[in-house]
C-alpha atoms as a PDB file:
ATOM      1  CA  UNK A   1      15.641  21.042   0.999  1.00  0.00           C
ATOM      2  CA  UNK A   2      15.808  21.018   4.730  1.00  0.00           C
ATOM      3  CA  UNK A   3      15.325  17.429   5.228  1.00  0.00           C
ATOM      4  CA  UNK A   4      17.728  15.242   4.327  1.00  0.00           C
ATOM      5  CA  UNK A   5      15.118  11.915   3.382  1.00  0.00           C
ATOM      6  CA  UNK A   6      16.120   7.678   4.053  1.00  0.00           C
ATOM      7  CA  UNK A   7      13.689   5.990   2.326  1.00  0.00           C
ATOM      8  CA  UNK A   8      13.669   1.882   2.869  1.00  0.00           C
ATOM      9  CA  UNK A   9      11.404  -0.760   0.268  1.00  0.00           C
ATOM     10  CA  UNK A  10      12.007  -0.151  -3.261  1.00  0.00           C
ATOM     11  CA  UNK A  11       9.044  -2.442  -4.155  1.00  0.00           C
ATOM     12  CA  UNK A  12       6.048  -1.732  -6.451  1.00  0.00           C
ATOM     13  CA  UNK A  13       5.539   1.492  -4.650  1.00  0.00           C
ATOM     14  CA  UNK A  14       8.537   2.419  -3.481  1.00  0.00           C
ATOM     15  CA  UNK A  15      10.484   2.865  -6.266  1.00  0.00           C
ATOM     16  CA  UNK A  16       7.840   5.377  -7.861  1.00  0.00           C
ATOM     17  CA  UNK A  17       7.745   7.324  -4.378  1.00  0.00           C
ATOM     18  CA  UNK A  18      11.849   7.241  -4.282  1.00  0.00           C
ATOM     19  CA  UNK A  19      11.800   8.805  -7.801  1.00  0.00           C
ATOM     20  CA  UNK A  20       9.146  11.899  -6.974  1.00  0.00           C
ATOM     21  CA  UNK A  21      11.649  12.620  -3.765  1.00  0.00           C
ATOM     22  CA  UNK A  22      14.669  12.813  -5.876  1.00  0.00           C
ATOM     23  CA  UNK A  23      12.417  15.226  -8.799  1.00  0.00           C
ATOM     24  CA  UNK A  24      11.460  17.057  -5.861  1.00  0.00           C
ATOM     25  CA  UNK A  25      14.620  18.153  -5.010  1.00  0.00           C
ATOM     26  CA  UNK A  26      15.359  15.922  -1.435  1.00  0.00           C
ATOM     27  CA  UNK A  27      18.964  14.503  -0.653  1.00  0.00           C
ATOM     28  CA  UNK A  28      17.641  11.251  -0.391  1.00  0.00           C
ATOM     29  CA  UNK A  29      19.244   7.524   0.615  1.00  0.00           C
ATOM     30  CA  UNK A  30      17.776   4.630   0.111  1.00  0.00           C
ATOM     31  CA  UNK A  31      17.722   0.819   0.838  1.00  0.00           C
ATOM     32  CA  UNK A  32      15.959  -2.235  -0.466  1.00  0.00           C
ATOM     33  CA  UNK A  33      16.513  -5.798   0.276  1.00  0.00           C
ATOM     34  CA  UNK A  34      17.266  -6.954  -3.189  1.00  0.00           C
ATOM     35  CA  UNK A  35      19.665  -4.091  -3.643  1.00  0.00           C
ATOM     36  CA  UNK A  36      19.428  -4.102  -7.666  1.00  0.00           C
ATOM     37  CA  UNK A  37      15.993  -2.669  -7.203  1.00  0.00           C
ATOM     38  CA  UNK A  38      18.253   0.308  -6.365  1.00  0.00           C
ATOM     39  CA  UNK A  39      20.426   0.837  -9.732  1.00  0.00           C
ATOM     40  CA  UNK A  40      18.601   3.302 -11.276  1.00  0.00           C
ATOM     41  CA  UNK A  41      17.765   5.325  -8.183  1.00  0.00           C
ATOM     42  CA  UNK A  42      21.561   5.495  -7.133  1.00  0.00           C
ATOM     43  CA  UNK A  43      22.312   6.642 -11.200  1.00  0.00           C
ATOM     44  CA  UNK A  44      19.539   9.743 -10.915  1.00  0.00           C
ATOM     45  CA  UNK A  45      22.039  10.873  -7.561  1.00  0.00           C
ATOM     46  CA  UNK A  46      20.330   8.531  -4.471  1.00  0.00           C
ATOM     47  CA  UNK A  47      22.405   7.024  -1.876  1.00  0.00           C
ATOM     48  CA  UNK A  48      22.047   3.464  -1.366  1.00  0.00           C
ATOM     49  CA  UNK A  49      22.758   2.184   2.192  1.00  0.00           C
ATOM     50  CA  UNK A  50      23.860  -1.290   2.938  1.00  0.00           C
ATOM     51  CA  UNK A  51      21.587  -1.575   5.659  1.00  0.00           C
ATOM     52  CA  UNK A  52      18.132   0.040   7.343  1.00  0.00           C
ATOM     53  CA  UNK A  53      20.550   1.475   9.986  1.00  0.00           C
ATOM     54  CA  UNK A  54      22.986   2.661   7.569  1.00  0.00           C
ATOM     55  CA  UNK A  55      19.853   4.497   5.923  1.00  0.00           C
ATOM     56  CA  UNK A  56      19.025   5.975   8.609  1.00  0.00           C
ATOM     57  CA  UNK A  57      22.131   7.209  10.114  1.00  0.00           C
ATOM     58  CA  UNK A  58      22.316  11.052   8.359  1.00  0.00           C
ATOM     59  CA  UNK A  59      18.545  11.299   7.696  1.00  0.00           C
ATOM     60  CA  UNK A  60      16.528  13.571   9.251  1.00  0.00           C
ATOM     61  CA  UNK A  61      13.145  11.923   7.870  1.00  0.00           C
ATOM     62  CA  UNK A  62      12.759   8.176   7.120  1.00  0.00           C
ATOM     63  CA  UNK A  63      10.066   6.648   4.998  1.00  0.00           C
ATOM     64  CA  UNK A  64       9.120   3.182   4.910  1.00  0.00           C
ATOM     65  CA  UNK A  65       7.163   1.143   2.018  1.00  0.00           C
ATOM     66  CA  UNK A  66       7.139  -2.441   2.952  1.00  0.00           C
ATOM     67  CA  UNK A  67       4.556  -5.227   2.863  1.00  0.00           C
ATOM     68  CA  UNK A  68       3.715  -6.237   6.084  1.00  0.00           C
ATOM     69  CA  UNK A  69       3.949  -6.217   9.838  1.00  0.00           C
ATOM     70  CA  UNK A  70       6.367  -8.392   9.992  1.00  0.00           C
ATOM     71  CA  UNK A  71       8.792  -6.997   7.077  1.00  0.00           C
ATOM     72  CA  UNK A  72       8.323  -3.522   8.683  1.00  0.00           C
ATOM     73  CA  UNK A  73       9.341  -4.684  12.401  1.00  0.00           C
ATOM     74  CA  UNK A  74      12.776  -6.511  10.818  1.00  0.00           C
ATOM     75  CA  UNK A  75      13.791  -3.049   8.826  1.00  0.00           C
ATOM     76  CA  UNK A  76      12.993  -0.800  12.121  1.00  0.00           C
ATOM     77  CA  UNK A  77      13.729  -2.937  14.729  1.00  0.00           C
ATOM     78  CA  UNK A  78      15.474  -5.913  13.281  1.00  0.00           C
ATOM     79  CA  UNK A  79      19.255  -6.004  13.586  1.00  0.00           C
ATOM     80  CA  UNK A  80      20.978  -3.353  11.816  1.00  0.00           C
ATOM     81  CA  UNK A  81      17.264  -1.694  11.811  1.00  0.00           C
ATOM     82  CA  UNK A  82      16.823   1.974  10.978  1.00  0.00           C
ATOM     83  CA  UNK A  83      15.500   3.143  14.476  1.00  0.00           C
ATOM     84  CA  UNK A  84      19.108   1.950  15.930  1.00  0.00           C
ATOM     85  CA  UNK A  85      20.871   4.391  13.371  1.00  0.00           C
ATOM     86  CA  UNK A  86      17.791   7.133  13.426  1.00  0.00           C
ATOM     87  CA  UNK A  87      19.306  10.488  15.345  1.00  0.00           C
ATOM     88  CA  UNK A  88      17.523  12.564  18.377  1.00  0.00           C
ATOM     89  CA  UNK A  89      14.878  14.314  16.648  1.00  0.00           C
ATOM     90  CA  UNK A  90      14.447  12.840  13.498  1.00  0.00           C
ATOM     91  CA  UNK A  91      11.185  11.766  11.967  1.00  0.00           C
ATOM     92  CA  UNK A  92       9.514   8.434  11.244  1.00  0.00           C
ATOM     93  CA  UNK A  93       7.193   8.030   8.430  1.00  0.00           C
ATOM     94  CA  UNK A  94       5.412   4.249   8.095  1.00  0.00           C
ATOM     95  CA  UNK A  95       3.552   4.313   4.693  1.00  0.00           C
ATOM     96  CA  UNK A  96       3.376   0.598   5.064  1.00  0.00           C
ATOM     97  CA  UNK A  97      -0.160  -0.810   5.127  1.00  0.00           C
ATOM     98  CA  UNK A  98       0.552  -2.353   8.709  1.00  0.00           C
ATOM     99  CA  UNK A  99      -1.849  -3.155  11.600  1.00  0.00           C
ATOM    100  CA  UNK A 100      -3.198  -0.459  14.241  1.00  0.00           C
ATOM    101  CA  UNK A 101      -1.270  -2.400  16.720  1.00  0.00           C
ATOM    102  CA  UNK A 102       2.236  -2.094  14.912  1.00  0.00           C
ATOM    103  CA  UNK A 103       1.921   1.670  14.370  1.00  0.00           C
ATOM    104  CA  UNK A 104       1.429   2.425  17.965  1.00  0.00           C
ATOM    105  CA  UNK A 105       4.240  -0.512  18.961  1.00  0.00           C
ATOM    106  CA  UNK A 106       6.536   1.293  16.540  1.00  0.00           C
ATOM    107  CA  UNK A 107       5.579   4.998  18.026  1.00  0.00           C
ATOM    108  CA  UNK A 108       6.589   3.972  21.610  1.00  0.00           C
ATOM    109  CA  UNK A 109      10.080   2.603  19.856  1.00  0.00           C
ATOM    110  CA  UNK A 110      10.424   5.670  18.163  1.00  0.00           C
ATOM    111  CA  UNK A 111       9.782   8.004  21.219  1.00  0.00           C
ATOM    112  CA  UNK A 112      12.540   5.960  23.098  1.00  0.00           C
ATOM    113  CA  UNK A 113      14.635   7.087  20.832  1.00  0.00           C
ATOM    114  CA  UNK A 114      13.791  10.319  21.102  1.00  0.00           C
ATOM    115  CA  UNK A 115      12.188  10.520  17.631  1.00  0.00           C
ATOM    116  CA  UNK A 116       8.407  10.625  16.468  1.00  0.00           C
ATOM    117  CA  UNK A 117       6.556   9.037  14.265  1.00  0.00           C
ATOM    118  CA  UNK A 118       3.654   9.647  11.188  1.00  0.00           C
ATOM    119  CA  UNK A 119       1.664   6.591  10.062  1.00  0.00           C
ATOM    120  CA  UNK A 120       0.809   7.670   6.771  1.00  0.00           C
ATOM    121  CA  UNK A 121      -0.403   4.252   4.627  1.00  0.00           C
ATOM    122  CA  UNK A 122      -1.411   5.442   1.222  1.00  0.00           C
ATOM    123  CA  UNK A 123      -4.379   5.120  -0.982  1.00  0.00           C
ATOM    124  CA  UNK A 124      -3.444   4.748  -4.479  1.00  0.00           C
ATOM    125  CA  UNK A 125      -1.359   1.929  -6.685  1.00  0.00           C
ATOM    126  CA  UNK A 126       1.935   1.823  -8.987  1.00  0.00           C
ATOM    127  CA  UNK A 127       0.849   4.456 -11.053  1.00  0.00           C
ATOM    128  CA  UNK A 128       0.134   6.862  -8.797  1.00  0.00           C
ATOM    129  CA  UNK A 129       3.204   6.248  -6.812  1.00  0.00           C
ATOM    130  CA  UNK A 130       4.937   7.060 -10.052  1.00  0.00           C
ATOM    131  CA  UNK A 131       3.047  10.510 -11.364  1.00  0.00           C
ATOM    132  CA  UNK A 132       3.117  11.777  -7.499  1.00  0.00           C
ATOM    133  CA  UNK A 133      -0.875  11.205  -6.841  1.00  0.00           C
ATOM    134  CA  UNK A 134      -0.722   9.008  -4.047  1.00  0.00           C
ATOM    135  CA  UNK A 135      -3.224  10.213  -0.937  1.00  0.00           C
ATOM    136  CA  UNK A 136      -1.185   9.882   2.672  1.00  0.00           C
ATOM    137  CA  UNK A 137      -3.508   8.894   5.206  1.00  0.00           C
ATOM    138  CA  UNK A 138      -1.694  10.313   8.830  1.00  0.00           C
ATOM    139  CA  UNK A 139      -1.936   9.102  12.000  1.00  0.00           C
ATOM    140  CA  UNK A 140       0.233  11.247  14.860  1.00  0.00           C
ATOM    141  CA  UNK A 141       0.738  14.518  16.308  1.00  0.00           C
ATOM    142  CA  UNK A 142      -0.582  17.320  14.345  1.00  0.00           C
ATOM    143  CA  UNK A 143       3.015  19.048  14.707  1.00  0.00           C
ATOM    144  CA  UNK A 144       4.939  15.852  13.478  1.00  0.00           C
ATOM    145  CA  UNK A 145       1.834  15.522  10.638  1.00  0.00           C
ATOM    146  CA  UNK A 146       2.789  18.899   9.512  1.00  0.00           C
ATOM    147  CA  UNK A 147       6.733  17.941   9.342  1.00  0.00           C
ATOM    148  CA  UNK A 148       5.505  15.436   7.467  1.00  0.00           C
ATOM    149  CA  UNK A 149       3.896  17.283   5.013  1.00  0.00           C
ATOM    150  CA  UNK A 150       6.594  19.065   2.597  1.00  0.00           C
ATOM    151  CA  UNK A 151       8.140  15.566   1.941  1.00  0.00           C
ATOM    152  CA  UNK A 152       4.729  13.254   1.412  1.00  0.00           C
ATOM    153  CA  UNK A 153       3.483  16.547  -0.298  1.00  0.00           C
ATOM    154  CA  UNK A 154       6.513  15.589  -3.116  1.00  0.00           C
ATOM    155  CA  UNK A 155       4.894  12.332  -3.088  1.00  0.00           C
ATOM    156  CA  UNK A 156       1.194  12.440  -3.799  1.00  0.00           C
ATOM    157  CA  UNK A 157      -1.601  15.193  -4.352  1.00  0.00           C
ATOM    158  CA  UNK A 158      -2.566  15.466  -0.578  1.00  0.00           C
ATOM    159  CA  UNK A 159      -2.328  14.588   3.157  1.00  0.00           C
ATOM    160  CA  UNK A 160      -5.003  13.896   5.435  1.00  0.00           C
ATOM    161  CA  UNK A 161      -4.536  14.034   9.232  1.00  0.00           C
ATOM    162  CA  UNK A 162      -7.457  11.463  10.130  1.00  0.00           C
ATOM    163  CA  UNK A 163      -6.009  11.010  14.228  1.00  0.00           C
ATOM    164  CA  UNK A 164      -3.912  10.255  16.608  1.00  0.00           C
ATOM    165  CA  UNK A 165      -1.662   7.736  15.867  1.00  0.00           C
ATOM    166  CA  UNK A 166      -2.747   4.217  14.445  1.00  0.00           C
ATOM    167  CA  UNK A 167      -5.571   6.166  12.946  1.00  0.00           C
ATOM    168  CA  UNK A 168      -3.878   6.406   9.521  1.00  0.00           C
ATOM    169  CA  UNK A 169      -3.152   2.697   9.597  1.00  0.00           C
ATOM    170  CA  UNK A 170      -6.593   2.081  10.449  1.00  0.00           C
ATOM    171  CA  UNK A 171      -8.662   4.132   7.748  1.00  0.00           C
ATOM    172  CA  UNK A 172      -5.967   2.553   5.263  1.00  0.00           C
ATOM    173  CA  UNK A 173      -7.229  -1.002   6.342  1.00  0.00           C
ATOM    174  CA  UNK A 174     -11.009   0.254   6.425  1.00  0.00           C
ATOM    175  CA  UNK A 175     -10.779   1.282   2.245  1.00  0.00           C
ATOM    176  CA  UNK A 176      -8.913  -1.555   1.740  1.00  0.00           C
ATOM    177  CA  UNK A 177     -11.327  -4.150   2.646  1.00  0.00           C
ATOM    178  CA  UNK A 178     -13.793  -1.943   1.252  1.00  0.00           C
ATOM    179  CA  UNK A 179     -12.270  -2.111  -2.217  1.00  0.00           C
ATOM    180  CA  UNK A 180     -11.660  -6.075  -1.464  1.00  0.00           C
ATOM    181  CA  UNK A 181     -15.669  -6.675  -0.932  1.00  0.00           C
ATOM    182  CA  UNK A 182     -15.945  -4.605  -4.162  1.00  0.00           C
ATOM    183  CA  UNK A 183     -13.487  -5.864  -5.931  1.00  0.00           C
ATOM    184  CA  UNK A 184     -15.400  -9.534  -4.961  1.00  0.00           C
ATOM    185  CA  UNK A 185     -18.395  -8.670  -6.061  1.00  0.00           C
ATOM    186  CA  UNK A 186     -17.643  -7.178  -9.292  1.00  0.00           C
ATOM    187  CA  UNK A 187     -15.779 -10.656 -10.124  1.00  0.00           C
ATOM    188  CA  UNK A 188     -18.838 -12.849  -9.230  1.00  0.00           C
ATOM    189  CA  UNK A 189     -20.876 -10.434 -11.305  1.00  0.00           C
ATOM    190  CA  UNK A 190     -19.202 -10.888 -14.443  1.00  0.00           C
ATOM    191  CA  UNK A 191     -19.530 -15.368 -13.606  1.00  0.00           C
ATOM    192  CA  UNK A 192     -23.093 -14.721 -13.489  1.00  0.00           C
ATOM    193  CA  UNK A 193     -22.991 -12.624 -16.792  1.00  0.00           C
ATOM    194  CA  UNK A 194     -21.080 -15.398 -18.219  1.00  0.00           C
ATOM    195  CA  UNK A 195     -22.595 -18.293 -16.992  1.00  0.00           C
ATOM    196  CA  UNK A 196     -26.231 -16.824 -18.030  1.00  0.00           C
ATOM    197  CA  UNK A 197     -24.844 -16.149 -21.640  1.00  0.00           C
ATOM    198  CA  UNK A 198     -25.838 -12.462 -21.455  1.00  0.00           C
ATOM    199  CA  UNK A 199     -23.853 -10.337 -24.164  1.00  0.00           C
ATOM    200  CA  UNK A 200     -20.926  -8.743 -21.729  1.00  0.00           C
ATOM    201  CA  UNK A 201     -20.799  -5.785 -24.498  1.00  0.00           C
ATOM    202  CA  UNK A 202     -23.558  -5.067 -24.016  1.00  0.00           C
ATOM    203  CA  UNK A 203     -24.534  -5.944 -20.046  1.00  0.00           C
ATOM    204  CA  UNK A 204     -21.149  -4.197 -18.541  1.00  0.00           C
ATOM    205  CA  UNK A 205     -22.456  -0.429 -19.450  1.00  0.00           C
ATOM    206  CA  UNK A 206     -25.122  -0.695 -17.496  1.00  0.00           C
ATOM    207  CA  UNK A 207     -23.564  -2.059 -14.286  1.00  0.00           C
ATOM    208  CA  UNK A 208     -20.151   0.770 -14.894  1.00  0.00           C
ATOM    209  CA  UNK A 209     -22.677   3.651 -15.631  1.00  0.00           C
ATOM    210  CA  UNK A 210     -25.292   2.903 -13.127  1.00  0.00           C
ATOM    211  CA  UNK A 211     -25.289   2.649  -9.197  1.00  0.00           C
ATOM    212  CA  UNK A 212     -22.439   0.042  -9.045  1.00  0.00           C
ATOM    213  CA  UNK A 213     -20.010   1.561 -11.091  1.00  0.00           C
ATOM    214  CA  UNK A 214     -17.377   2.696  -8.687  1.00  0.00           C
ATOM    215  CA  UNK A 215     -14.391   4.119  -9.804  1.00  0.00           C
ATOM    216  CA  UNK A 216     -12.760   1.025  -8.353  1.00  0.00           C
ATOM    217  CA  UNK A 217     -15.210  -1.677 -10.623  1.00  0.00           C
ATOM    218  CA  UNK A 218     -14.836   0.569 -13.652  1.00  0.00           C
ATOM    219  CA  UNK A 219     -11.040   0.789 -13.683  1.00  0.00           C
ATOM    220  CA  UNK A 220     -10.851  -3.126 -12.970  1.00  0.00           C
ATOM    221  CA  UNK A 221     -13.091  -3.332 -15.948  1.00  0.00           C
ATOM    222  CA  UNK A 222     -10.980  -1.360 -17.829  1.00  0.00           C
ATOM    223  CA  UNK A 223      -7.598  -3.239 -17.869  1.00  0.00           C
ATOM    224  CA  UNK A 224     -10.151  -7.005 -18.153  1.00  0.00           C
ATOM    225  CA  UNK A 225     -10.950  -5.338 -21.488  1.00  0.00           C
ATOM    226  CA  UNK A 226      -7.270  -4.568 -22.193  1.00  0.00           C
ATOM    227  CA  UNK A 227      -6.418  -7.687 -21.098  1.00  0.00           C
ATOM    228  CA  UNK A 228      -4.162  -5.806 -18.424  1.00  0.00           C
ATOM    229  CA  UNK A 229      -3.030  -7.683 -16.088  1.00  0.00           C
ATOM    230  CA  UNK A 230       0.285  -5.941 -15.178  1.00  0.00           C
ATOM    231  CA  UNK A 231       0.678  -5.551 -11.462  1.00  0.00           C
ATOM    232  CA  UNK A 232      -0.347  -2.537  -9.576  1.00  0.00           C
ATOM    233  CA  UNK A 233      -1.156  -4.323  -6.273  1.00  0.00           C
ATOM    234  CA  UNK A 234      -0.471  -7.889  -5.314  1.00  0.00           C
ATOM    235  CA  UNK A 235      -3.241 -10.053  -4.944  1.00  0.00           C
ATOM    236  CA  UNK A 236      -1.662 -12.056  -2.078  1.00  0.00           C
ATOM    237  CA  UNK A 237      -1.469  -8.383  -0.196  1.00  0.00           C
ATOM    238  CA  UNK A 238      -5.177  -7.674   0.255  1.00  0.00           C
ATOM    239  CA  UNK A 239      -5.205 -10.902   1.432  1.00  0.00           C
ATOM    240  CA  UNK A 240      -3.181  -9.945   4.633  1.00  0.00           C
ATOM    241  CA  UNK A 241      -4.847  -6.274   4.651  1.00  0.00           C
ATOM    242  CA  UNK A 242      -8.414  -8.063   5.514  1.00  0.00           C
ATOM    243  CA  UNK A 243      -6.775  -9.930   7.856  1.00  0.00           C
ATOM    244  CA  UNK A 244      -5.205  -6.786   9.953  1.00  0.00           C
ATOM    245  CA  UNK A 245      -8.977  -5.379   9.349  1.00  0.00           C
ATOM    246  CA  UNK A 246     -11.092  -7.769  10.653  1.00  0.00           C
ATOM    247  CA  UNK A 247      -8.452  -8.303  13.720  1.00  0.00           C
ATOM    248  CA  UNK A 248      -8.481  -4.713  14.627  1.00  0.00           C
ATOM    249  CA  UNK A 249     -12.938  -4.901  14.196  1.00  0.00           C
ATOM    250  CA  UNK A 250     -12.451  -8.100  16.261  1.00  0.00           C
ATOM    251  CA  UNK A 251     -10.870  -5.336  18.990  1.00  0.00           C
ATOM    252  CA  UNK A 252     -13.673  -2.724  19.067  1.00  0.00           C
ATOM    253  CA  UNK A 253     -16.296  -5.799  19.250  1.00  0.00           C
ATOM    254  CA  UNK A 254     -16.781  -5.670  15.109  1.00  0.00           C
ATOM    255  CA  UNK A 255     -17.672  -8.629  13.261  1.00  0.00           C
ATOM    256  CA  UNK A 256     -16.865  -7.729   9.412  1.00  0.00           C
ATOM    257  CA  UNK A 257     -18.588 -10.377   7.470  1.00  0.00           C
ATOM    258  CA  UNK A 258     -18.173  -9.609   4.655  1.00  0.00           C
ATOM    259  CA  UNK A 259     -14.253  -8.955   4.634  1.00  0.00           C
ATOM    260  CA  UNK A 260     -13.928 -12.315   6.217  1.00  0.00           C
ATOM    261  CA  UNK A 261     -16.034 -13.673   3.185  1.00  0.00           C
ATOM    262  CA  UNK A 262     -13.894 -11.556   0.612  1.00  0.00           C
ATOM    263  CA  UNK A 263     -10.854 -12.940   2.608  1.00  0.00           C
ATOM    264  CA  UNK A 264     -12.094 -16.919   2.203  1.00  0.00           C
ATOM    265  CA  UNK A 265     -11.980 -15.718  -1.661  1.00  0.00           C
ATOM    266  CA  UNK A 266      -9.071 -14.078  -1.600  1.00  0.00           C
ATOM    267  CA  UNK A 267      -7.411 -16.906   0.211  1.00  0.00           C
ATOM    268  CA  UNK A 268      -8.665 -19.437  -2.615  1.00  0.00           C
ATOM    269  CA  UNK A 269      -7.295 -17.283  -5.245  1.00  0.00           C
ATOM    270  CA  UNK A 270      -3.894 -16.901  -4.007  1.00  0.00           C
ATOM    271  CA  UNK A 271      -3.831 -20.394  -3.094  1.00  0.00           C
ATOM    272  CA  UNK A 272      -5.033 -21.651  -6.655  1.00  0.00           C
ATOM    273  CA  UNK A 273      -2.029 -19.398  -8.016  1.00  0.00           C
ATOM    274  CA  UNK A 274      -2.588 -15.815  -8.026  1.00  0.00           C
ATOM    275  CA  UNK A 275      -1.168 -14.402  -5.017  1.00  0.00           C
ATOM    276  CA  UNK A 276       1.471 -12.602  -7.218  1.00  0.00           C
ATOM    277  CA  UNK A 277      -0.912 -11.952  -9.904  1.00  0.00           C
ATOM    278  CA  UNK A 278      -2.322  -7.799  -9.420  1.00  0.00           C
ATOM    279  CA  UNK A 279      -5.663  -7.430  -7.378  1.00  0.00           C
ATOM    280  CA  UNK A 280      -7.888  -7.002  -9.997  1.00  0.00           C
ATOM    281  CA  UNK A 281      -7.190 -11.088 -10.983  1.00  0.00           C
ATOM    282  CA  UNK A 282      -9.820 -11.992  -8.362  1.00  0.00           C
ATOM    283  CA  UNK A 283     -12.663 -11.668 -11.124  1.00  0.00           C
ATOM    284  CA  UNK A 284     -10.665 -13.828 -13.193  1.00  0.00           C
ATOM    285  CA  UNK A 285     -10.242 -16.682 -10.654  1.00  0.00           C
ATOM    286  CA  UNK A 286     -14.083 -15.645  -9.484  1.00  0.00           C
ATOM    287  CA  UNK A 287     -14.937 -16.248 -13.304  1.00  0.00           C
ATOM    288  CA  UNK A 288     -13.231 -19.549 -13.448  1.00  0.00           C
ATOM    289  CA  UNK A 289     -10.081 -18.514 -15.363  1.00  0.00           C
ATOM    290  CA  UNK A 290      -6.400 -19.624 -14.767  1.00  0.00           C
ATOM    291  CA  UNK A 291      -3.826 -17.001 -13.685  1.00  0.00           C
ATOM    292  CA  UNK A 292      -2.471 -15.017 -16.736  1.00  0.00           C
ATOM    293  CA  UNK A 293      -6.088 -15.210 -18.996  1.00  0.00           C
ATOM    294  CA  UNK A 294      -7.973 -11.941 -19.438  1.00  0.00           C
ATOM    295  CA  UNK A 295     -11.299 -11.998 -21.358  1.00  0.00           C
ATOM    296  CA  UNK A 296     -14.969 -11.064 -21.473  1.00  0.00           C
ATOM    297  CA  UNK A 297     -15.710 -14.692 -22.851  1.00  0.00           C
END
């Protein structure tokens, strides 16, 4: 491969991401925080840096997968950050799920440096991170999108150049608050199933198979009935990805009620002990249920 690939955050996405680059044939480095996320990656033929700048120094694309504004602007910017050891020329990808603002902050760092940069959040969770079905929402140049596209390509099923950049960031934050106000709703449907003794057998079929069975509702119905409740997304992370949504609505004039209603819930939730628990918990705590119990009844 052409492009020699840095990728930093070897968290619940990362590490699935890091593994399709190395099956798709990239040299690649890579750096995480808690470096024994790294083990495996550096035993399947993966550098691992000692540092975001030490990533960065003899890559000629560099990914990032971190949590938040905040975590991203330390690994780019920080000390030791990768845009001080990025080259002339080199690209930036930021599949973080970061605000509007940060992507176009991060693009002016990156063109100082004589670099450019993709945002290219991603819809899709663990599991698709793993089996290479992620969908890279990009925000940039069309030239630098199309860069882009041979190494996110290894990475998911498609790429989808919504804008200029920060537009990628933005659409990301629109379906996530989306899927947060569904994700609400489903939860305080199944209290009032509960709480009016209807038969959940019974009553779920007709909300999954009718109008409100989004893929979204039906596959958080899926792992209640497995009693699934491994993480795929952190709770405590939609959260944060309302708040960067109804901030950037605030900017165009927007009110989003109801994201700042599925926020108040989501807040409650994390605070009553499920910020670490996987998003689909939220119709647990919405059904009355303490973190770590999964049941129809």
């Amino acid at each position: 491969m052409s492009e020699r690939v840095a990728l930093l955050g070897l968290g619940t996405m990362g590490i699935g991401m890091a593994g399709r680059l190395l099956q798709g044939g990239f040299p690649l480095t890579v750096w995480n925080r808690t470096a024994a996320r790294a083990d495996s990656l550096r035993g399947a033929g993966a550098r691992v840096a000692m540092s975001p700048r030490d990533a960065a120094r003899d890559a000629t694309v560099i990914v990032t997968m971190l949590s938040d504004d905040n975590a991203a602007r330390s690994v780019w910017l920080g000390e030791n950050g990768a845009v001080a050891g990025a080259a002339a020329g080199a690209l930036l990808i930021e599949s973080s799920t970061i605000s509007p603002v940060w992507a176009r902050e991060l693009g002016a760092a990156a063109r100082a440096r004589g670099c450019a940069l993709v945002d290219a959040p991603v819809t899709g969770s663990r599991t698709h991170a793993a089996s290479g079905e992620l969908l890279f929402l990009c925000g940039g140049e069309a030239k630098d999108v199309e860069r882009a596209k041979p190494v996110l390509k290894a990475m998911g099923k498609d790429v989808v150049h919504v804008g200029p950049l920060g537009s990628g960031a933005t659409l990301k934050l629109v379906n996530n608050f989306f899927c947060a106000v569904q994700g609400v709703a489903f939860g305080e449907a199944l209290a009032m199933i509960d709480k009016c003794g209807l038969d959940a057998e019974k009553s779920l079929p007709v909300l999954l198979n009718g109008a409100p069975g989004s893929p979204l509702v039906k596959n958080m119905a899926g792992r209640i009935a497995a009693h699934d409740a491994s993480v795929h997304f952190y709770l405590g992370l939609m959260q944060k990805d309302l708040t960067y949504a109804i901030e950037e609505a605030q900017r165009h004039s927007l009110e989003l009620r109801t994201a700042s209603l599925a926020r108040e819930l989501f807040h409650a939730a994390a605070e009553n002990g499920f910020a670490s628990s996987d998003l689909s918990t939220i119709t647990d705590y919405l059904r009355g249920l303490p973190p770590g119990s999964r049941a129809f009844s």
